[in-house]
C-alpha atoms as a PDB file:
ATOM      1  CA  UNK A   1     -83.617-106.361-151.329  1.00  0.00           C
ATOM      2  CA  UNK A   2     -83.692-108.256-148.034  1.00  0.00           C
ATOM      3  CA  UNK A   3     -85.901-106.835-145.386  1.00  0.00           C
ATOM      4  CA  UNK A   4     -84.153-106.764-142.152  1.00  0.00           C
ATOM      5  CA  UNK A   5     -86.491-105.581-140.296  1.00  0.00           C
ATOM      6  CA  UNK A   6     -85.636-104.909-136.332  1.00  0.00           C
ATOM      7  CA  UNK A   7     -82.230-107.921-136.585  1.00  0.00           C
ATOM      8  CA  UNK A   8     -79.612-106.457-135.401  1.00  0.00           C
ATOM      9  CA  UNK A   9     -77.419-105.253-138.521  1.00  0.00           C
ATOM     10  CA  UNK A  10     -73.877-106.755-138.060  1.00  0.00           C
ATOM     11  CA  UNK A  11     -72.058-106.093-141.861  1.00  0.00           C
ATOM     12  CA  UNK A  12     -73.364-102.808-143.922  1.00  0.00           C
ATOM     13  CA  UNK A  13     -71.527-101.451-146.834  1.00  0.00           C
ATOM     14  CA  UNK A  14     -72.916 -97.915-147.972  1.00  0.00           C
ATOM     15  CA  UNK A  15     -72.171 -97.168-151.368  1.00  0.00           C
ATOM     16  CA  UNK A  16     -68.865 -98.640-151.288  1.00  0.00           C
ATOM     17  CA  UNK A  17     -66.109 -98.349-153.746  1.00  0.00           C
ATOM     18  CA  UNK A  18     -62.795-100.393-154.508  1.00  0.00           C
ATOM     19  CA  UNK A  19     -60.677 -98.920-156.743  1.00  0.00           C
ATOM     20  CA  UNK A  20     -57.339-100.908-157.899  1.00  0.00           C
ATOM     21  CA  UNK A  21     -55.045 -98.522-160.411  1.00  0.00           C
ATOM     22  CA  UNK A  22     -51.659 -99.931-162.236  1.00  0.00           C
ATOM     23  CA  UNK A  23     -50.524 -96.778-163.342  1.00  0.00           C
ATOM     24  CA  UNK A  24     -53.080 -95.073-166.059  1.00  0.00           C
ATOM     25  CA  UNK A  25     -55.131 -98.151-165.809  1.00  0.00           C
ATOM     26  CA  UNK A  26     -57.721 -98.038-162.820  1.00  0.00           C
ATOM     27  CA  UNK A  27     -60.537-101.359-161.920  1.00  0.00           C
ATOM     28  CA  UNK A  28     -63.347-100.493-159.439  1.00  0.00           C
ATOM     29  CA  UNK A  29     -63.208-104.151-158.045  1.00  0.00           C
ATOM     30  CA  UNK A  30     -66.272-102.947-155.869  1.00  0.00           C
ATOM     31  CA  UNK A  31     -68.606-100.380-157.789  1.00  0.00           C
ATOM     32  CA  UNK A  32     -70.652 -99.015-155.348  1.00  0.00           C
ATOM     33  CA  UNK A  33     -72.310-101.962-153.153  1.00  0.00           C
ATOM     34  CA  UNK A  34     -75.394-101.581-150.598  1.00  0.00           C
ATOM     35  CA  UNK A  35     -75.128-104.229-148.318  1.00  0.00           C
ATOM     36  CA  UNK A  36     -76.863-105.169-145.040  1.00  0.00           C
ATOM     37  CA  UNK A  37     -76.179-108.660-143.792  1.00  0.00           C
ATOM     38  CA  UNK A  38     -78.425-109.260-140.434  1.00  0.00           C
ATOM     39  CA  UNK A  39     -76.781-111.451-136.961  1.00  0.00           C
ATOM     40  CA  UNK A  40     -78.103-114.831-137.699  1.00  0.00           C
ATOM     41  CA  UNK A  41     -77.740-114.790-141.287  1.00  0.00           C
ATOM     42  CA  UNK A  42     -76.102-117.327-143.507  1.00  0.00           C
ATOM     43  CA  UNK A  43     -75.336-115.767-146.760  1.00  0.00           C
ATOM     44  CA  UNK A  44     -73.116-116.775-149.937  1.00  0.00           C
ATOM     45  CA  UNK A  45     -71.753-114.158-152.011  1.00  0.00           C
ATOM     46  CA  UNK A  46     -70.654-115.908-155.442  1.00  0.00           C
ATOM     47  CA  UNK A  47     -69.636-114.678-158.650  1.00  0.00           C
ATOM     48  CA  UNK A  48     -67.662-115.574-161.685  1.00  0.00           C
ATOM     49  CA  UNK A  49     -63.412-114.821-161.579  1.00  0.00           C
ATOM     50  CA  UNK A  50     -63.212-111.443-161.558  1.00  0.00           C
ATOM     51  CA  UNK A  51     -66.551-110.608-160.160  1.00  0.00           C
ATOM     52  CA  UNK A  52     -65.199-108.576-157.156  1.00  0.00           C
ATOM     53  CA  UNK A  53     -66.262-111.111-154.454  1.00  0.00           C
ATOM     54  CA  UNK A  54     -62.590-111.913-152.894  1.00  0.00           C
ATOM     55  CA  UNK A  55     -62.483-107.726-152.715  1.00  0.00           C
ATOM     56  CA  UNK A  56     -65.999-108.450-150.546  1.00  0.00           C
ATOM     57  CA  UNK A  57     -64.143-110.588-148.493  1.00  0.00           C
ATOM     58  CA  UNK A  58     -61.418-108.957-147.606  1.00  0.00           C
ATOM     59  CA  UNK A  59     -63.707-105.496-147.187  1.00  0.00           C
ATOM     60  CA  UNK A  60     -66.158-107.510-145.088  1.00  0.00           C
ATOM     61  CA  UNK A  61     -62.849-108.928-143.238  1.00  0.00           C
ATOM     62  CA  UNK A  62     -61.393-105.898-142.487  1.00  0.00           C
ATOM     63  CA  UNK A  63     -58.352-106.973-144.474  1.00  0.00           C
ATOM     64  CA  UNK A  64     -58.948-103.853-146.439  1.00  0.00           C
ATOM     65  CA  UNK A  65     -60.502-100.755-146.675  1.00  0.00           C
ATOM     66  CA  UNK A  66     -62.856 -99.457-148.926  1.00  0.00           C
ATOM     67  CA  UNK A  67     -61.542 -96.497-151.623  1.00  0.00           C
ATOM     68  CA  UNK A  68     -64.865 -94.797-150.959  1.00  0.00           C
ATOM     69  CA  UNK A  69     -67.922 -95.441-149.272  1.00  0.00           C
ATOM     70  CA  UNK A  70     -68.965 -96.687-145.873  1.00  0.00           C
ATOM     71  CA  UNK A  71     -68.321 -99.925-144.532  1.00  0.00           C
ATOM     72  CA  UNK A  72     -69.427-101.083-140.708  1.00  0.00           C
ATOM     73  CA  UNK A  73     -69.391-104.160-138.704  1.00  0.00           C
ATOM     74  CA  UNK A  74     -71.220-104.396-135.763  1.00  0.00           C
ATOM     75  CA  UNK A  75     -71.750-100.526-136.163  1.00  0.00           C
ATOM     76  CA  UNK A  76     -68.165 -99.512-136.299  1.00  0.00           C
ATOM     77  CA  UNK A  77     -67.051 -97.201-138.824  1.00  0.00           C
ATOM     78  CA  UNK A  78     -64.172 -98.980-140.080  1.00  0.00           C
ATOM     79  CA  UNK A  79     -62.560 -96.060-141.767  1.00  0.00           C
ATOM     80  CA  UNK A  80     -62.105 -94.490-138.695  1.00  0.00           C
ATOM     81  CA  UNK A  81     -59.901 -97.319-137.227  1.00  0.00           C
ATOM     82  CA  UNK A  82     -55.967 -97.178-137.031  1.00  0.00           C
ATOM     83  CA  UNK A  83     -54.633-100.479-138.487  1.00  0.00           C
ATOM     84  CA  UNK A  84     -54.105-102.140-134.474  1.00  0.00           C
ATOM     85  CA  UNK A  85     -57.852-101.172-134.293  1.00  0.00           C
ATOM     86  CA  UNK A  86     -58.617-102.920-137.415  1.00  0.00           C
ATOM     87  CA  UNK A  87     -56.774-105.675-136.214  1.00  0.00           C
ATOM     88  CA  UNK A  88     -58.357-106.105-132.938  1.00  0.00           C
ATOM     89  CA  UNK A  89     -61.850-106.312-135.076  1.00  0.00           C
ATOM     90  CA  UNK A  90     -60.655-108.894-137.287  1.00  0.00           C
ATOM     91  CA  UNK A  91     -59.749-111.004-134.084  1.00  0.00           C
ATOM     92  CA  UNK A  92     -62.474-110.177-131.717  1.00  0.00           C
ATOM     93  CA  UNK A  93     -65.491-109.829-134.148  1.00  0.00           C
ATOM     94  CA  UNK A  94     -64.871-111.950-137.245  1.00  0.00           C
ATOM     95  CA  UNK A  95     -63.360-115.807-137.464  1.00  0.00           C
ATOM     96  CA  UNK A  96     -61.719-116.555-140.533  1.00  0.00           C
ATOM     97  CA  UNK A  97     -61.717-120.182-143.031  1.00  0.00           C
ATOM     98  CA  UNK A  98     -59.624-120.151-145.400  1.00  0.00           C
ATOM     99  CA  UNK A  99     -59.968-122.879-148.146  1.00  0.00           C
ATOM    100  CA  UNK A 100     -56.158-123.579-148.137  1.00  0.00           C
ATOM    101  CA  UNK A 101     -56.778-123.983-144.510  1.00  0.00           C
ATOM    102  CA  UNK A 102     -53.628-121.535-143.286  1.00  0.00           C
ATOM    103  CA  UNK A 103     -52.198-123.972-140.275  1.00  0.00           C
ATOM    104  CA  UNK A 104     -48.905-123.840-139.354  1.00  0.00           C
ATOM    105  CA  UNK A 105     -47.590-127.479-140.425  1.00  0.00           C
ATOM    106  CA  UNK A 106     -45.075-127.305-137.111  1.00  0.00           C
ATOM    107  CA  UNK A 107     -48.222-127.024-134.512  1.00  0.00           C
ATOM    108  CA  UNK A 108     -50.480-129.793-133.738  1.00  0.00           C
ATOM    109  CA  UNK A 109     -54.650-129.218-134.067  1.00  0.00           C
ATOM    110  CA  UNK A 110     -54.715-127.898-130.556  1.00  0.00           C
ATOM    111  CA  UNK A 111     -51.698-125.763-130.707  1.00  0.00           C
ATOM    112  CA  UNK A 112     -53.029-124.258-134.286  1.00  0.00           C
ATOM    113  CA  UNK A 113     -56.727-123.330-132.479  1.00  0.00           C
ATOM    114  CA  UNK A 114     -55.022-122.139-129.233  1.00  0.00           C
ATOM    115  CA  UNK A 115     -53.070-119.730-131.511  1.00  0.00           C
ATOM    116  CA  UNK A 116     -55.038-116.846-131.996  1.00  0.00           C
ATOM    117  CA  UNK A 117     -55.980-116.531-128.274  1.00  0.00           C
ATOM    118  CA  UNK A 118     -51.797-115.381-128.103  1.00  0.00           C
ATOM    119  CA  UNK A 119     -52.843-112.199-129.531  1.00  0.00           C
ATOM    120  CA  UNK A 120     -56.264-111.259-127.669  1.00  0.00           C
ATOM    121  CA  UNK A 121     -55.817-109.785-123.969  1.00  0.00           C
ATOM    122  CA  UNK A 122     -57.756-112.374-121.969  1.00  0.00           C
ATOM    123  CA  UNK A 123     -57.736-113.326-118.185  1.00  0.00           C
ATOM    124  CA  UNK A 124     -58.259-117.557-119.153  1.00  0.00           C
ATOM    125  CA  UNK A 125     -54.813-119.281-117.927  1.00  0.00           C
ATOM    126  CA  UNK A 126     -53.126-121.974-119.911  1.00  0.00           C
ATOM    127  CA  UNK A 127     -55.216-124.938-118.509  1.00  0.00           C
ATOM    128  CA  UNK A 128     -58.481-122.633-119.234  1.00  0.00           C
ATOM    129  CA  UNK A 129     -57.214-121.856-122.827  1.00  0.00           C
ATOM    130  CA  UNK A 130     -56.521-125.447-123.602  1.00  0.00           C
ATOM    131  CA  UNK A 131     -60.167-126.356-122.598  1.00  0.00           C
ATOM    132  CA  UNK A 132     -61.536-124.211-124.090  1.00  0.00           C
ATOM    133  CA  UNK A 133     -59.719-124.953-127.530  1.00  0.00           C
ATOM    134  CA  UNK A 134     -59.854-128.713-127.195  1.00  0.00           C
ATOM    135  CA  UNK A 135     -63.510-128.478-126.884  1.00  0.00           C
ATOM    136  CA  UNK A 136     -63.748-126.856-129.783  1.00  0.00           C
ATOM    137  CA  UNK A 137     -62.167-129.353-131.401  1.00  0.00           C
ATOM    138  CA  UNK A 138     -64.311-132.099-129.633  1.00  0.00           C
ATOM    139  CA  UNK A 139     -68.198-129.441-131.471  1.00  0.00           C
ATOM    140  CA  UNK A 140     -66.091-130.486-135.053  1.00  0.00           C
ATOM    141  CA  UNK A 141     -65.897-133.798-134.496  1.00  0.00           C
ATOM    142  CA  UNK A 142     -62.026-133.863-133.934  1.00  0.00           C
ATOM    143  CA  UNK A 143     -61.771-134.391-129.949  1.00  0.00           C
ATOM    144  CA  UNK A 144     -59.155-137.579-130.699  1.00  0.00           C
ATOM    145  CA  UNK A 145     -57.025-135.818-133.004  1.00  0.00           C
ATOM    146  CA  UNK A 146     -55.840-132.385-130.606  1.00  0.00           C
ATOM    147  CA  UNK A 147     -51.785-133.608-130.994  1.00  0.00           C
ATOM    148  CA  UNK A 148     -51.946-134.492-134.245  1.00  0.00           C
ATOM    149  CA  UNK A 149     -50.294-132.131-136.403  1.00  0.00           C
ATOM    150  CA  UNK A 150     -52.065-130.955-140.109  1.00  0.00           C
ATOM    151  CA  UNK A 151     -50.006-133.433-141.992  1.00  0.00           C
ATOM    152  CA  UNK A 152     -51.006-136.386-140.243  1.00  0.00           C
ATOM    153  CA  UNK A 153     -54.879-135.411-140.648  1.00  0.00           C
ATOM    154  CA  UNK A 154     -56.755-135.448-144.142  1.00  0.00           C
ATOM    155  CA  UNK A 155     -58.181-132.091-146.370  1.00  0.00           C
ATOM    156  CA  UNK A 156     -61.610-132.250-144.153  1.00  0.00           C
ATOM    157  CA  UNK A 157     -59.797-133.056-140.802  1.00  0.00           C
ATOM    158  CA  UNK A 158     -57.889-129.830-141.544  1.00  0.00           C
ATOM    159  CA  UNK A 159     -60.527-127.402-142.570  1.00  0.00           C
ATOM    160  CA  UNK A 160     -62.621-128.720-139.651  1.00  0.00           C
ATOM    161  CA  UNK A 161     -59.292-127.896-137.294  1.00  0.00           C
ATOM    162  CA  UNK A 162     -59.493-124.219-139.295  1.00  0.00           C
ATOM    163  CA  UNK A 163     -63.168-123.950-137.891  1.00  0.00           C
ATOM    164  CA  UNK A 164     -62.369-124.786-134.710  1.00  0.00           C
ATOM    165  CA  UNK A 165     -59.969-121.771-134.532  1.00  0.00           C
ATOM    166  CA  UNK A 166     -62.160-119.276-136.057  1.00  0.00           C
ATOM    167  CA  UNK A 167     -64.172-120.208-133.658  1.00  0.00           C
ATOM    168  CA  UNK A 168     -61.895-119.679-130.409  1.00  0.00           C
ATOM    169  CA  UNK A 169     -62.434-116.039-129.553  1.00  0.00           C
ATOM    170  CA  UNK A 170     -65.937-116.148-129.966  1.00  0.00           C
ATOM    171  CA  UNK A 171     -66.913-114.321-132.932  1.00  0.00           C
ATOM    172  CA  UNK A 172     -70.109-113.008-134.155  1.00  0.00           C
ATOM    173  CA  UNK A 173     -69.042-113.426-137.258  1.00  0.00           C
ATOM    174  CA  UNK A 174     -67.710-116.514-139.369  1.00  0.00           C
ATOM    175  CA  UNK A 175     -66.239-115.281-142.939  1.00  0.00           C
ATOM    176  CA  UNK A 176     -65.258-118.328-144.840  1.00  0.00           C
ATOM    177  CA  UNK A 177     -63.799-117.922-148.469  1.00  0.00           C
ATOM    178  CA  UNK A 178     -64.271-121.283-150.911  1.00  0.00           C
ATOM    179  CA  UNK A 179     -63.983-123.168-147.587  1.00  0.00           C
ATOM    180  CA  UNK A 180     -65.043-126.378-149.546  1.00  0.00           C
ATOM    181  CA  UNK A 181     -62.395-125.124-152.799  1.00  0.00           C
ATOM    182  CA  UNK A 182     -59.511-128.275-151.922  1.00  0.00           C
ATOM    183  CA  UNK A 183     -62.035-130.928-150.373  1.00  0.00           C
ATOM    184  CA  UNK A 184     -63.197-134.067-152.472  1.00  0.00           C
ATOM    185  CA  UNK A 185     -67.570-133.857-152.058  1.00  0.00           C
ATOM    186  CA  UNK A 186     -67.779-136.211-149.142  1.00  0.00           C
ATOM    187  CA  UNK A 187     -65.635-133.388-147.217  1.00  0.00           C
ATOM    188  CA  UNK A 188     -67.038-130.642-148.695  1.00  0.00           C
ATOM    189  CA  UNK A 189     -70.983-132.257-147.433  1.00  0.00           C
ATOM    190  CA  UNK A 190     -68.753-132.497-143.964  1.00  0.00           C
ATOM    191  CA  UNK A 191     -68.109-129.018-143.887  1.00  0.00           C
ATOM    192  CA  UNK A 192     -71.215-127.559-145.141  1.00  0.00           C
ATOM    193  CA  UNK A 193     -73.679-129.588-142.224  1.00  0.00           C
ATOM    194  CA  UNK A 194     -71.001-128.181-140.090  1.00  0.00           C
ATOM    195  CA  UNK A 195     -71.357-124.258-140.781  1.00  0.00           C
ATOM    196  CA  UNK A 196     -74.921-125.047-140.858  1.00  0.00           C
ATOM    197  CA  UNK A 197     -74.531-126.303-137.603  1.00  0.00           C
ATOM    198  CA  UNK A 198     -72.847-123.370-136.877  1.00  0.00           C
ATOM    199  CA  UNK A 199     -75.350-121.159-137.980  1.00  0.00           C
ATOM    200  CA  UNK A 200     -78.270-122.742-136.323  1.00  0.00           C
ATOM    201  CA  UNK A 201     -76.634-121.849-133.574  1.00  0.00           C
ATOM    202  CA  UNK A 202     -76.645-118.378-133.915  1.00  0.00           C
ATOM    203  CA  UNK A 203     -73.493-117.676-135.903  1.00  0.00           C
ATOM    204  CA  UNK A 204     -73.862-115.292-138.726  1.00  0.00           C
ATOM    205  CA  UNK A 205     -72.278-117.078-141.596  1.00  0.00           C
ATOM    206  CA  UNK A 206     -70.732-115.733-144.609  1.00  0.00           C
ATOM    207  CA  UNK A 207     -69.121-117.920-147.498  1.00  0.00           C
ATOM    208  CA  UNK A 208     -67.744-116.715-150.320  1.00  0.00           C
ATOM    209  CA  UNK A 209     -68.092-118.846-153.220  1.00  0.00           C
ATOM    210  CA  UNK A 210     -68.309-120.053-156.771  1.00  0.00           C
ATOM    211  CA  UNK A 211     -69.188-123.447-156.301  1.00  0.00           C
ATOM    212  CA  UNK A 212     -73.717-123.376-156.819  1.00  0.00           C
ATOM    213  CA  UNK A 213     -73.597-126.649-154.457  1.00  0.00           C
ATOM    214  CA  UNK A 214     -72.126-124.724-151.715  1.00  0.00           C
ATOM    215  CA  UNK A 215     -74.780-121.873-152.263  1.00  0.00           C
ATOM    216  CA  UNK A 216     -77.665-124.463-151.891  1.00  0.00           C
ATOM    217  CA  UNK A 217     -76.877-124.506-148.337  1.00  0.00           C
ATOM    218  CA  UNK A 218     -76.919-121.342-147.536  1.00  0.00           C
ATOM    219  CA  UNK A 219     -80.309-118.925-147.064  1.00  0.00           C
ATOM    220  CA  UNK A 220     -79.333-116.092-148.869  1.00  0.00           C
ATOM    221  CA  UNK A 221     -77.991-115.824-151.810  1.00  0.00           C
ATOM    222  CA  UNK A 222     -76.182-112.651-153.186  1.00  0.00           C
ATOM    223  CA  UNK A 223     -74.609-112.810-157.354  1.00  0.00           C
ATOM    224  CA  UNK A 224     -72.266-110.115-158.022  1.00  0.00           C
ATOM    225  CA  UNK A 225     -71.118-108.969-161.528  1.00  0.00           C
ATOM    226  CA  UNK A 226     -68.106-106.543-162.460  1.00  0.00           C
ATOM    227  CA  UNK A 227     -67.931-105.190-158.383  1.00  0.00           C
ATOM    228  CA  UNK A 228     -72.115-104.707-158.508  1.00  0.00           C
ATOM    229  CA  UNK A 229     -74.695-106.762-156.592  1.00  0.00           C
ATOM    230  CA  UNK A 230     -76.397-108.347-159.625  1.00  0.00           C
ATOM    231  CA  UNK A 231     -78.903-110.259-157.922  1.00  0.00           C
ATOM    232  CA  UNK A 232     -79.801-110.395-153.746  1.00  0.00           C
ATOM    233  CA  UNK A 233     -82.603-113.846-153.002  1.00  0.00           C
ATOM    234  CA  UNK A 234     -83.552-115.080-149.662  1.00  0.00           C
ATOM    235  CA  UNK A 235     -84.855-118.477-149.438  1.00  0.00           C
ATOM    236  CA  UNK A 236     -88.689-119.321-148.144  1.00  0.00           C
END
């Protein structure tokens, strides 16, 4: 296992259950996972179909709760939390890229990153909110596209646009699932320098993935089989 030594832990997952039932006919998509992921970390979690790594997303997410177990980020029990707690977690804590990119077609670049700041109680005004988005637009490389809207920008141009709003309410945490999955390879390079990037920075990156090229960029590598972690590698 990975020694984390005196890192501050940000994801843990004690013992941790998933258990999906269709009537007599019960999965555990998570079979009782030990997990500590460190702040700083960049981490793939990959698997074949079926492996349980989308239920480690959306666990690690706080999209869903574990059926047994413990699961914390940033040392918060999260099966203490009422769902608007859970919610305000997901926003404040954890930014989210999706590899179908999720942006509303009707909003331009700017409108899409400035969207999740709607929901967080913040004291920025408009003008500070718009800065603060278009300049994170300008760190992926997208500072002359902020009125164009996703279907006048290409696969790469939108995932980058996805970044940029995971990135707006200053997570801790970036949690991106097959993030490459719908970009030709130049893109997907694109991407990956740019979560490196990201975590050079100080980000804690996690990707979920099946693609080995995508786990080549990452440090740590964890392989999980039928909801157990089959294999846990750091990098030298």
């Amino acid at each position: 296992m990975v020694k984390t030594l005196d890192k501050k832990i940000v994801v843990e997952l004690k013992n941790a259950y998933k258990i999906y039932c269709m009537g007599s006919v019960c999965v555990n998509a998570l079979n009782g996972v030990d997990l500590k992921i460190t702040k700083g970390e960049f981490v793939s979690i990959m698997g074949p179909s079926g492996s349980g790594k989308s239920t480690m997303m959306h666990i690690i997410g706080a999209l869903d709760l574990a059926t047994s177990g413990k699961v914390y980020i940033d040392n918060i029990d999260l099966s203490t939390l009422n769902e608007d707690q859970l919610s305000i977690i997901r926003g404040k804590k954890i930014g989210f890229v999706f590899q179908d990119f999720n942006l509303i077609p009707t909003l331009t670049a700017l409108e899409n990153v400035m969207l999740p700041m709607l929901f967080q109680e913040d004291k920025l005004d408009d003008k500070h909110r718009e800065n603060h988005c278009k300049g994170l637009l300008s760190l992926v490389g997208l500072g002359d596209r902020v009125h164009h809207k996703p279907s006048e920008l290409s696969g790469g141009q939108q995932q980058r646009v996805a970044i940029a709003r995971s990135l707006v309410n200053s997570p801790e945490i970036v949690l991106a699932d097959e993030p490459t999955g719908a970009l030709d390879s130049k893109s997907s390079e694109e991407i990956m320098d740019l979560l490196v990037d990201l975590n050079k920075e100080g980000k804690t990156v996690i990707i979920i993935t099946h693609d080995k090229n995508v786990a080549k960029y990452t440090k740590r590598n964890i392989a999980l089989k039928d909801g157990k972690i089959v294999e846990d590698k750091t990098k030298e």
